[in-house]
PDB file of N, CA and C in Angstrom:
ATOM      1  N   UNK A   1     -56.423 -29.907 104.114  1.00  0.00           N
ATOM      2  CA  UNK A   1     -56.853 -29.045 103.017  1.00  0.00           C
ATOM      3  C   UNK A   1     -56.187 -29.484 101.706  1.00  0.00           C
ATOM      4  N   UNK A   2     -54.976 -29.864 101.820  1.00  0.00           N
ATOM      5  CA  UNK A   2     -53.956 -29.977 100.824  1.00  0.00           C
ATOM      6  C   UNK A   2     -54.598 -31.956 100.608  1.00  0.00           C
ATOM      7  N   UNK A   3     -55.029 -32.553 101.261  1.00  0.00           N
ATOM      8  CA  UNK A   3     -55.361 -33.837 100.847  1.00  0.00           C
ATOM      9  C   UNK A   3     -56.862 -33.448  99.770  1.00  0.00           C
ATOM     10  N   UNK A   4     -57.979 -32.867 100.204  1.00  0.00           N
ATOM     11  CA  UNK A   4     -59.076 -32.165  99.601  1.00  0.00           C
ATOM     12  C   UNK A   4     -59.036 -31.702  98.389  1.00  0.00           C
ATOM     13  N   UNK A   5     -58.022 -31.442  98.339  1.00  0.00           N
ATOM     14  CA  UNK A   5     -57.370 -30.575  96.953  1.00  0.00           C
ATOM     15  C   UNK A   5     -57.064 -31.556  95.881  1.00  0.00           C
ATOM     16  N   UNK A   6     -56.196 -32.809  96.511  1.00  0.00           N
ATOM     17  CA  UNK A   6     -55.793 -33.726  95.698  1.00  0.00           C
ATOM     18  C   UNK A   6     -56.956 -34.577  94.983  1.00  0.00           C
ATOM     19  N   UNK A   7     -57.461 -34.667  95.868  1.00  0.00           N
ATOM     20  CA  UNK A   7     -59.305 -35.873  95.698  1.00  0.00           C
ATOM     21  C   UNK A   7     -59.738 -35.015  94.522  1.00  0.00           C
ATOM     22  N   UNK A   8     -59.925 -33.740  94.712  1.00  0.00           N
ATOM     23  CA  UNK A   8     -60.423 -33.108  93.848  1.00  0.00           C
ATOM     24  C   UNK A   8     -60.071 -32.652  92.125  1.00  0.00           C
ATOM     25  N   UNK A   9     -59.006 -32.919  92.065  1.00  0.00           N
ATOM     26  CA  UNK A   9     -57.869 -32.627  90.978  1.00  0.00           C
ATOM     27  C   UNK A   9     -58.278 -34.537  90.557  1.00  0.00           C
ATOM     28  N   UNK A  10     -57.918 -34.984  91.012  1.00  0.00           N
ATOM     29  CA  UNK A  10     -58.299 -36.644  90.684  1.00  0.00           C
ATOM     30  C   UNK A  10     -59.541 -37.282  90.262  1.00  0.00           C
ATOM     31  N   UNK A  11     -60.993 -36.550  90.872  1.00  0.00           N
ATOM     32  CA  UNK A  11     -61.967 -36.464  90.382  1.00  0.00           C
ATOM     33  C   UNK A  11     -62.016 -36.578  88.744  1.00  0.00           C
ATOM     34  N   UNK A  12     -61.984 -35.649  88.104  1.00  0.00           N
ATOM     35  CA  UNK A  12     -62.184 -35.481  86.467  1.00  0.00           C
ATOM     36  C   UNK A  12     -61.236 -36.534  85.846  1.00  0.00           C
ATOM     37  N   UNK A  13     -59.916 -36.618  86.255  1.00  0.00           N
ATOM     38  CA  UNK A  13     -59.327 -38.061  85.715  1.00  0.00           C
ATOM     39  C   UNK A  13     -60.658 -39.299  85.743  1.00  0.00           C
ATOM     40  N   UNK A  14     -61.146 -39.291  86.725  1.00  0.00           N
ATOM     41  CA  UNK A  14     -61.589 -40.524  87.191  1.00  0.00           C
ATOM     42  C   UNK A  14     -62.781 -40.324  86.126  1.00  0.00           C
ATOM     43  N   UNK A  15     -63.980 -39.515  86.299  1.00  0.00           N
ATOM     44  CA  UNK A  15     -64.684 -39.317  85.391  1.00  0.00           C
ATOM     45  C   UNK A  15     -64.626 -39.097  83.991  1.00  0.00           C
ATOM     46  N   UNK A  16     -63.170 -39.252  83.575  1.00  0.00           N
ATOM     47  CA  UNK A  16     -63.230 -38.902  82.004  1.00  0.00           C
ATOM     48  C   UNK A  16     -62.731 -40.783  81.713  1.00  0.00           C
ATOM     49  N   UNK A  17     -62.641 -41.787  82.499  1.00  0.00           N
ATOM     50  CA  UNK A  17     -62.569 -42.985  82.000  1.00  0.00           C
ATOM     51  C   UNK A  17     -63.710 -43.512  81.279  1.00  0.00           C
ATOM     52  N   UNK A  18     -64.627 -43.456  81.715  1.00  0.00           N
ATOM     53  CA  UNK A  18     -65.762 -43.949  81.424  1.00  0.00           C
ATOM     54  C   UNK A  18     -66.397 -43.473  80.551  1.00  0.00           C
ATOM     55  N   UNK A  19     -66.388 -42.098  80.182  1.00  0.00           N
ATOM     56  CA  UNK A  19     -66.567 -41.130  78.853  1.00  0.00           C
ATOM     57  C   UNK A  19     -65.440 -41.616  77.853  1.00  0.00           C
ATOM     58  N   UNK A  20     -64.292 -41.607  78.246  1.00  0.00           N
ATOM     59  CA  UNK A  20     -63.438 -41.787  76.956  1.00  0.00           C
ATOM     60  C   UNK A  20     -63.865 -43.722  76.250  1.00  0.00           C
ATOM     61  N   UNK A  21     -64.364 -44.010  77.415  1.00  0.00           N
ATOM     62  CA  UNK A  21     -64.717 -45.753  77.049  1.00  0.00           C
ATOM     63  C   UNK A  21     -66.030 -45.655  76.229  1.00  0.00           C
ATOM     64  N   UNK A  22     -66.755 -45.236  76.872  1.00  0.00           N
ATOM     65  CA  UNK A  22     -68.051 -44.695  76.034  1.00  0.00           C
ATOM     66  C   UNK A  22     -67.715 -44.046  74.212  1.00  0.00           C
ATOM     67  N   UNK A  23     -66.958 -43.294  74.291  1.00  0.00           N
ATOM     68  CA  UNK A  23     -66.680 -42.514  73.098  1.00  0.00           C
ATOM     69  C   UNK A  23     -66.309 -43.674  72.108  1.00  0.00           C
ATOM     70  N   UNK A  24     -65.289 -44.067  72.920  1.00  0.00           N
ATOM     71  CA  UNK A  24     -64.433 -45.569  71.712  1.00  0.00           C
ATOM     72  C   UNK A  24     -65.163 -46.802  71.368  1.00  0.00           C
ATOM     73  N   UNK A  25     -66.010 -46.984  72.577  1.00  0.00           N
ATOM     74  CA  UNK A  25     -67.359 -48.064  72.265  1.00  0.00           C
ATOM     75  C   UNK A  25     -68.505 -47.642  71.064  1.00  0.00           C
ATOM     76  N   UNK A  26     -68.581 -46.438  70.863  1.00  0.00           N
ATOM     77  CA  UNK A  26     -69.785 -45.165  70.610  1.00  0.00           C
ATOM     78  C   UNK A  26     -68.913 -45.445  69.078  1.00  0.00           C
ATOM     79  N   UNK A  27     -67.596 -45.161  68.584  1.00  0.00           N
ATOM     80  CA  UNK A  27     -66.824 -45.364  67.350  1.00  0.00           C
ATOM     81  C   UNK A  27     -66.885 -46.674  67.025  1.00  0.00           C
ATOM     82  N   UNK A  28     -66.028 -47.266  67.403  1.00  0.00           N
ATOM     83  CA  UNK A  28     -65.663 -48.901  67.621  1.00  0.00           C
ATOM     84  C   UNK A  28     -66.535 -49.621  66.547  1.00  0.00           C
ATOM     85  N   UNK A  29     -67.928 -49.873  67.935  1.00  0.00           N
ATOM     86  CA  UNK A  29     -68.552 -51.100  67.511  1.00  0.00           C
ATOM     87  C   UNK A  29     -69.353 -50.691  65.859  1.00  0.00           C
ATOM     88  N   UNK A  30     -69.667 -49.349  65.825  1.00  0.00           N
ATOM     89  CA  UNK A  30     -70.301 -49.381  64.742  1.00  0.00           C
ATOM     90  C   UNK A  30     -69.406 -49.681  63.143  1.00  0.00           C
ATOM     91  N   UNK A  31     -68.090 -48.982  63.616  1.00  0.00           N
ATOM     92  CA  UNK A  31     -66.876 -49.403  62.489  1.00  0.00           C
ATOM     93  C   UNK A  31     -66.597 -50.877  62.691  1.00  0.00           C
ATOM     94  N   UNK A  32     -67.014 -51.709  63.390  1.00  0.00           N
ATOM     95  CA  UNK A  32     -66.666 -52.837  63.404  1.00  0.00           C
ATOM     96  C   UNK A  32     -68.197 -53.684  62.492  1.00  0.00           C
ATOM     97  N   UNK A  33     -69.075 -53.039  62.735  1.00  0.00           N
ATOM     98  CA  UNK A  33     -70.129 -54.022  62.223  1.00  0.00           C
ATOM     99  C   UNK A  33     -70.333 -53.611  61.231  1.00  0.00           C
ATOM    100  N   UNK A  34     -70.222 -52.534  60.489  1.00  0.00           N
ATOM    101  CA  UNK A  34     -69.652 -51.974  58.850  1.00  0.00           C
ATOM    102  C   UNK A  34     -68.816 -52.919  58.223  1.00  0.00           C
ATOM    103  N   UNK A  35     -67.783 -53.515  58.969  1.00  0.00           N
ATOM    104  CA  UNK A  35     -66.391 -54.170  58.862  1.00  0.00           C
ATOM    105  C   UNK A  35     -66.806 -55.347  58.856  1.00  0.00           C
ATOM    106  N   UNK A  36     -67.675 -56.044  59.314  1.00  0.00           N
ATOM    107  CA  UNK A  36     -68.560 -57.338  59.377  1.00  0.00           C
ATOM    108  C   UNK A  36     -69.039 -57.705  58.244  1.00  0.00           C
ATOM    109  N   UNK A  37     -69.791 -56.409  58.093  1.00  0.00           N
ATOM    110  CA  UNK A  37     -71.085 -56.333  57.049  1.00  0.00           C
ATOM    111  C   UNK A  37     -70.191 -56.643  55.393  1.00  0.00           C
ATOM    112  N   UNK A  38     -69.475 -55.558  55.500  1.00  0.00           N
ATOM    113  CA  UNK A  38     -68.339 -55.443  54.364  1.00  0.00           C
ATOM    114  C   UNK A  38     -67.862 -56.981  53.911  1.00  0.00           C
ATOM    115  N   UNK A  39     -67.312 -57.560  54.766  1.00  0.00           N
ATOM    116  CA  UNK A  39     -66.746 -59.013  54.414  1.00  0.00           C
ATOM    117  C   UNK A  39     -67.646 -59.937  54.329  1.00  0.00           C
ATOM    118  N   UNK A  40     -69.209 -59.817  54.807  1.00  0.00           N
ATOM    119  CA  UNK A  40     -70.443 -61.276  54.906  1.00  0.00           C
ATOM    120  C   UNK A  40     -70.365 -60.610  52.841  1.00  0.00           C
ATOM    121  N   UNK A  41     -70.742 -59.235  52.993  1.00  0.00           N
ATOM    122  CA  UNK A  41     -71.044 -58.800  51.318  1.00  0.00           C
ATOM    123  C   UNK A  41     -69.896 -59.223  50.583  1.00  0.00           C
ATOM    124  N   UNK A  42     -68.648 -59.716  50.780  1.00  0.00           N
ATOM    125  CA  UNK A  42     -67.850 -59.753  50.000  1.00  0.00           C
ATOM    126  C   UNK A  42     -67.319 -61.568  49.404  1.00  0.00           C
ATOM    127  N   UNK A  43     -67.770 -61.893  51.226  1.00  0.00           N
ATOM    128  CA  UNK A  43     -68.092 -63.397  51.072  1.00  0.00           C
ATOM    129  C   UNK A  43     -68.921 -63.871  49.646  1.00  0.00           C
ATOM    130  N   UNK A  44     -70.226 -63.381  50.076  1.00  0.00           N
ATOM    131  CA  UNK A  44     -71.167 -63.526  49.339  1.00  0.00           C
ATOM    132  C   UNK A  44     -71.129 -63.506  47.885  1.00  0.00           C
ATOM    133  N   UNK A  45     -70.002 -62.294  47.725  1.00  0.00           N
ATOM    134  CA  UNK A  45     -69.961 -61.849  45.951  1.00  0.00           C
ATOM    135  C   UNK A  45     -69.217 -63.207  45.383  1.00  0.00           C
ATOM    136  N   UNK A  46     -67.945 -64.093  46.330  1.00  0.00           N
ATOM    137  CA  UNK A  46     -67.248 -64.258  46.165  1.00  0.00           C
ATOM    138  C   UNK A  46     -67.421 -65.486  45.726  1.00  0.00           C
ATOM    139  N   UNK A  47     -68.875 -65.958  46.534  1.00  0.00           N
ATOM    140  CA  UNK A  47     -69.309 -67.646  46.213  1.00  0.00           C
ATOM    141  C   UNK A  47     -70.371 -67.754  45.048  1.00  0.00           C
ATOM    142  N   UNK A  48     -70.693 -66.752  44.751  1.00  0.00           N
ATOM    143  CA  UNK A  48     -71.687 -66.393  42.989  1.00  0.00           C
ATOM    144  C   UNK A  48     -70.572 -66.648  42.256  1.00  0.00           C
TER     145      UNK A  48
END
């Protein structure tokens, strides 16, 4: 009973990895290709 208990308490750890990866991927990549974008535009200003 007391092993059942544990699996279960361990469950939501386990399921919040993949959400919290999701979330930071979901932030991340779009602040990163802003961050891309930002420096190709700055390149650009830089060689006019």
């Amino acid at each position: 009973m007391s092993s059942s208990r544990g699996k279960f308490s361990s469950d939501p750890a386990i399921l919040m990895v993949p959400v919290l990866a999701f979330l930071v991927l979901g932030f991340v990549v779009p602040l990163a290709w802003f961050f891309i974008q930002t420096l190709h535009e700055i390149g650009d200003l830089s060689e006019i």
